[in-house]
Protein backbone atom coordinates (compact mmCIF):
# COMPACT_ATOMS: atom_id res chain seq x y z
CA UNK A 1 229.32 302.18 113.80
CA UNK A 2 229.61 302.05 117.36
CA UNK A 3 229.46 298.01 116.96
CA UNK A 4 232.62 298.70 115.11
CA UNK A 5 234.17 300.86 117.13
CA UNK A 6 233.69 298.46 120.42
CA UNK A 7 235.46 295.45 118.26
CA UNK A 8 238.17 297.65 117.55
CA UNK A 9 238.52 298.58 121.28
CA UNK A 10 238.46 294.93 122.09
CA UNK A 11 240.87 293.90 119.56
CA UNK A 12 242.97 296.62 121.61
CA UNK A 13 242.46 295.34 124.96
CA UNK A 14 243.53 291.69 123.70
CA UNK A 15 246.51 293.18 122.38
CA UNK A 16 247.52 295.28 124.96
CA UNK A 17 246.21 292.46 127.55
CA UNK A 18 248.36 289.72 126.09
CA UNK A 19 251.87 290.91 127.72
CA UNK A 20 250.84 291.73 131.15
CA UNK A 21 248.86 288.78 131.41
CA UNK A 22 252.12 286.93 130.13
CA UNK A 23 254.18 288.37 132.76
CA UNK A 24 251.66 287.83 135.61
CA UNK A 25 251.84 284.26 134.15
CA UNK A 26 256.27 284.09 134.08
CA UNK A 27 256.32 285.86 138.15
CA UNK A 28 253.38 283.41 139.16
CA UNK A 29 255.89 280.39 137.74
CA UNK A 30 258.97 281.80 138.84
CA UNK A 31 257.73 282.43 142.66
CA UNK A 32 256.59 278.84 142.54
CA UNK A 33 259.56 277.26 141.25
CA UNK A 34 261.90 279.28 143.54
CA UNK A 35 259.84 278.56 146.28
CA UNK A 36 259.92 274.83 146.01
CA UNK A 37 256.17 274.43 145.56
CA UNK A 38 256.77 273.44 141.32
CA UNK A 39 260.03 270.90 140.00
CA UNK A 40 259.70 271.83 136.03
CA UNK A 41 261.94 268.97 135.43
CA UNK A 42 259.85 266.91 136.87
CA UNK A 43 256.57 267.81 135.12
CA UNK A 44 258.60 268.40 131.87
CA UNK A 45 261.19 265.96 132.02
CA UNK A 46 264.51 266.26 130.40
CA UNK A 47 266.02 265.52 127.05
CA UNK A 48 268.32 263.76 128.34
CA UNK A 49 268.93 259.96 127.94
CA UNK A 50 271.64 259.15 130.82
CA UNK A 51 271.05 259.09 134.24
CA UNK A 52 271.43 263.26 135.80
CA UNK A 53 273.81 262.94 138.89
CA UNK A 54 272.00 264.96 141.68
CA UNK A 55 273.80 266.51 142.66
CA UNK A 56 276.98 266.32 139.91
CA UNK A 57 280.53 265.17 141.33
CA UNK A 58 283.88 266.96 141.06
CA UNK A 59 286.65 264.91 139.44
CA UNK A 60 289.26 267.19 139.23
CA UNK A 61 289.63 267.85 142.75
CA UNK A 62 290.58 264.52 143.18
CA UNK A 63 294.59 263.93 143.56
CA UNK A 64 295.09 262.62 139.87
CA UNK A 65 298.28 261.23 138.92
CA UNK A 66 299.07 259.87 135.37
CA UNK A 67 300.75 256.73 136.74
CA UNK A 68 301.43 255.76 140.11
CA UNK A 69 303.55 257.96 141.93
CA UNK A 70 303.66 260.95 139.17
CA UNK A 71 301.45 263.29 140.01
CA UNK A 72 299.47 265.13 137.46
CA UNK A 73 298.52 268.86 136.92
CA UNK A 74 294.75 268.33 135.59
CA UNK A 75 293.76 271.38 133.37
CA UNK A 76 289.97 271.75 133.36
CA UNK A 77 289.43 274.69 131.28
CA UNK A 78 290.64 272.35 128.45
CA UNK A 79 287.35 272.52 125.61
CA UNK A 80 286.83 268.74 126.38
CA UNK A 81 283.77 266.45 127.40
CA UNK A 82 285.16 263.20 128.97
CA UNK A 83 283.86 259.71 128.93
CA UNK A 84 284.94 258.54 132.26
CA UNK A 85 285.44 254.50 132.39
CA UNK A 86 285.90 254.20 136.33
CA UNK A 87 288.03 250.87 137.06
CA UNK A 88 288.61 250.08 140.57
CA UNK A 89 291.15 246.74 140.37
CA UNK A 90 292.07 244.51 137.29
CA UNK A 91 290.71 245.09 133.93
CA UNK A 92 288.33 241.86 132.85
CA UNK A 93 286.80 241.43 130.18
CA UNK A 94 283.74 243.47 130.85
CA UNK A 95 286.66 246.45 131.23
CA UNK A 96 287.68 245.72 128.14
CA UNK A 97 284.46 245.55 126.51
CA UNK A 98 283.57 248.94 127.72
CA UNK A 99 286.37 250.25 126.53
CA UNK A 100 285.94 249.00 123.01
CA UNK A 101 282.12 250.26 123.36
CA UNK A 102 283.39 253.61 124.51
CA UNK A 103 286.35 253.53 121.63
CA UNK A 104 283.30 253.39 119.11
CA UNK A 105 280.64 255.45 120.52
CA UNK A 106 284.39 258.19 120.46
CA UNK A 107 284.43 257.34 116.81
CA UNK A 108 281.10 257.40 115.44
CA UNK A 109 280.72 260.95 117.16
CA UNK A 110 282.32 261.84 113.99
CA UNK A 111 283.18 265.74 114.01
CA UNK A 112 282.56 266.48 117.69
CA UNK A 113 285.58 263.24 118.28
CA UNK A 114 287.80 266.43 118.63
CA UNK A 115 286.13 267.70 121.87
CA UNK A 116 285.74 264.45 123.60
CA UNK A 117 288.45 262.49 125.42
CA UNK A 118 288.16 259.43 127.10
CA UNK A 119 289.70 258.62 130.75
CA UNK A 120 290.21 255.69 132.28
CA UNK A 121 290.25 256.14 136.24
CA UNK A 122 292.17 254.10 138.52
CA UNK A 123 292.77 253.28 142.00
CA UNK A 124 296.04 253.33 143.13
CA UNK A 125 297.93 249.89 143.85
CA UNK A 126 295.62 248.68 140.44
CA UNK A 127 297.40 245.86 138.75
CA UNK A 128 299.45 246.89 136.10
CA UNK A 129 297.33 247.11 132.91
CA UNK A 130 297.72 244.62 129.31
CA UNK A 131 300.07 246.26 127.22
CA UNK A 132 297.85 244.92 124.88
CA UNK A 133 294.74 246.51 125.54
CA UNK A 134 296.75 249.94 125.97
CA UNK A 135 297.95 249.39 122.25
CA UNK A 136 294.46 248.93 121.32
CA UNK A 137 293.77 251.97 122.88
CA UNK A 138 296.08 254.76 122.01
CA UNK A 139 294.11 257.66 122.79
CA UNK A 140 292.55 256.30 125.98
CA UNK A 141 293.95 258.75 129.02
CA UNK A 142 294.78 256.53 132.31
CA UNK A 143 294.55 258.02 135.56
CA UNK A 144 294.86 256.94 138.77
CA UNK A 145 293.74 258.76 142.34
CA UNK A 146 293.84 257.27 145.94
CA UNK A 147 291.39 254.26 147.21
CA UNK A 148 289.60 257.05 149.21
CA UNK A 149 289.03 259.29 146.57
CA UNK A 150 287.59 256.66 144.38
CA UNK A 151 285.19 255.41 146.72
CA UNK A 152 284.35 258.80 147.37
CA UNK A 153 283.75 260.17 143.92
CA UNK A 154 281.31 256.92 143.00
CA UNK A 155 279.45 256.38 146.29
CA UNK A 156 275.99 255.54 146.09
CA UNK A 157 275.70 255.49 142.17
CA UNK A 158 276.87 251.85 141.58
CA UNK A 159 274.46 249.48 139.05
CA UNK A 160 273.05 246.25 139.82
CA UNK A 161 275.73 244.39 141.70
CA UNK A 162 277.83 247.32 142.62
CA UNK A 163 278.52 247.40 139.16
CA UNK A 164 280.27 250.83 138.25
CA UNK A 165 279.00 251.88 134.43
CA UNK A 166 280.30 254.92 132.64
CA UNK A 167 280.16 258.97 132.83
CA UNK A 168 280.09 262.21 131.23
CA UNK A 169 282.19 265.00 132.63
CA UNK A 170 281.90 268.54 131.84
CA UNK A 171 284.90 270.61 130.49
CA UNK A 172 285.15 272.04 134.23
CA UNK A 173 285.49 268.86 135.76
CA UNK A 174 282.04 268.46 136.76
CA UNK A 175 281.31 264.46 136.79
CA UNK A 176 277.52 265.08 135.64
CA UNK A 177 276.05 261.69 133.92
CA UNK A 178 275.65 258.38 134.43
CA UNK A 179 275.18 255.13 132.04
CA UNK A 180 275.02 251.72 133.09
CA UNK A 181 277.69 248.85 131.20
CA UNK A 182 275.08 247.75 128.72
CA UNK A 183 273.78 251.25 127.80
CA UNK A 184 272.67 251.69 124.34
CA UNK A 185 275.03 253.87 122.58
CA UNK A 186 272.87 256.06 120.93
CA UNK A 187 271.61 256.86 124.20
CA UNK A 188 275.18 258.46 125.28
CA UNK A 189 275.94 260.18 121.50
CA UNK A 190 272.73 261.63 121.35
CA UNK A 191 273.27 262.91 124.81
CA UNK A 192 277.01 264.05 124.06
CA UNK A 193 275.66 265.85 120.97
CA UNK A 194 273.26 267.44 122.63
CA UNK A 195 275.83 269.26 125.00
CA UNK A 196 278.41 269.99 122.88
CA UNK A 197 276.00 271.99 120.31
CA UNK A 198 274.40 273.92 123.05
CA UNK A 199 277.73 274.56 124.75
CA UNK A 200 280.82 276.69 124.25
CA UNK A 201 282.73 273.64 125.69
């Protein structure tokens, strides 16, 4: 009898043990981690399949303008993602290869197509782009901001070669991924999926 009774009282104290030891366990973690002394990102690692921008960069405080010399009221609490194609003079054939690679990876995103745009941004004084390659491209959104800007916005994340690859930007404007020219496009719809199921954006 009293063997039962002591297995029932330690059934008891395991039960009632199991939350406080749970939330010595949560302040323990969150003391370290807002102290400094733990990065869970680093010992977890993210989900993610692009490159994180550390921190992320603001696009639409840049001065946009639709075409040279029109300037352009950006809305940002529009319920789009953007895939940002930065292009700083003429667009080659690499440019134009991107932009077909974006125009699919738009496509094959299926149902969430809706609440992605894409952007192409431009310095201003660009060449004037192929009226070709803007027919091919009908829902592609051209934008252009000053030299400064430009630089600003996309220093110290170039590629190999200075090579400028493409980006994700957050319904607020928030420039926040990064994926090099020859990414695999999984990579960047798996990514895009992610955040637009686990966001009211």
């Amino acid at each position: 009898m009293n063997t039962k009774t002591n297995n029932n009282r330690l059934v008891l104290l395991l039960i009632g043990g199991i939350p406080v030891v749970m939330i010595l366990a949560a302040t323990w973690l969150w003391y370290y981690v807002a102290s400094g002394k733990l990065d869970l990102v680093d010992v977890l690692g993210t989900a993610n399949r692009g490159t994180l921008l550390d921190p992320p960069r603001q696009v639409a405080e840049l001065p946009l303008r639709a075409q040279q010399g029109e300037a352009m009221i950006v809305d940002v609490q529009q319920p789009n993602w953007t895939i940002l194609v930065p292009v700083a003079g003429a667009c080659d054939e690499k440019c134009a290869q991107v932009l077909y690679y974006t125009r699919q990876i738009h496509t094959a995103m299926g149902k969430y197509g809706p609440r992605i745009q894409r952007v192409m941004l431009r310095q201003e004084g660009a060449p004037e782009l192929d009226e070709t390659l803007l027919r091919e491209h009908p829902k592609l959104k051209v934008l252009y901001t000053s030299a400064a800007g430009f630089a600003g916005l996309f220093a110290d994340i170039a590629g190999p070669g200075g090579q400028l690859g493409y980006y994700v930007v957050d319904p607020a404007g928030w420039m926040m991924m990064a994926y090099d020219r020859d990414a695999d496009g999984k990579d960047i719809m798996a990514d895009l999926k992610f955040l637009l199921k686990n966001s009211d954006g």
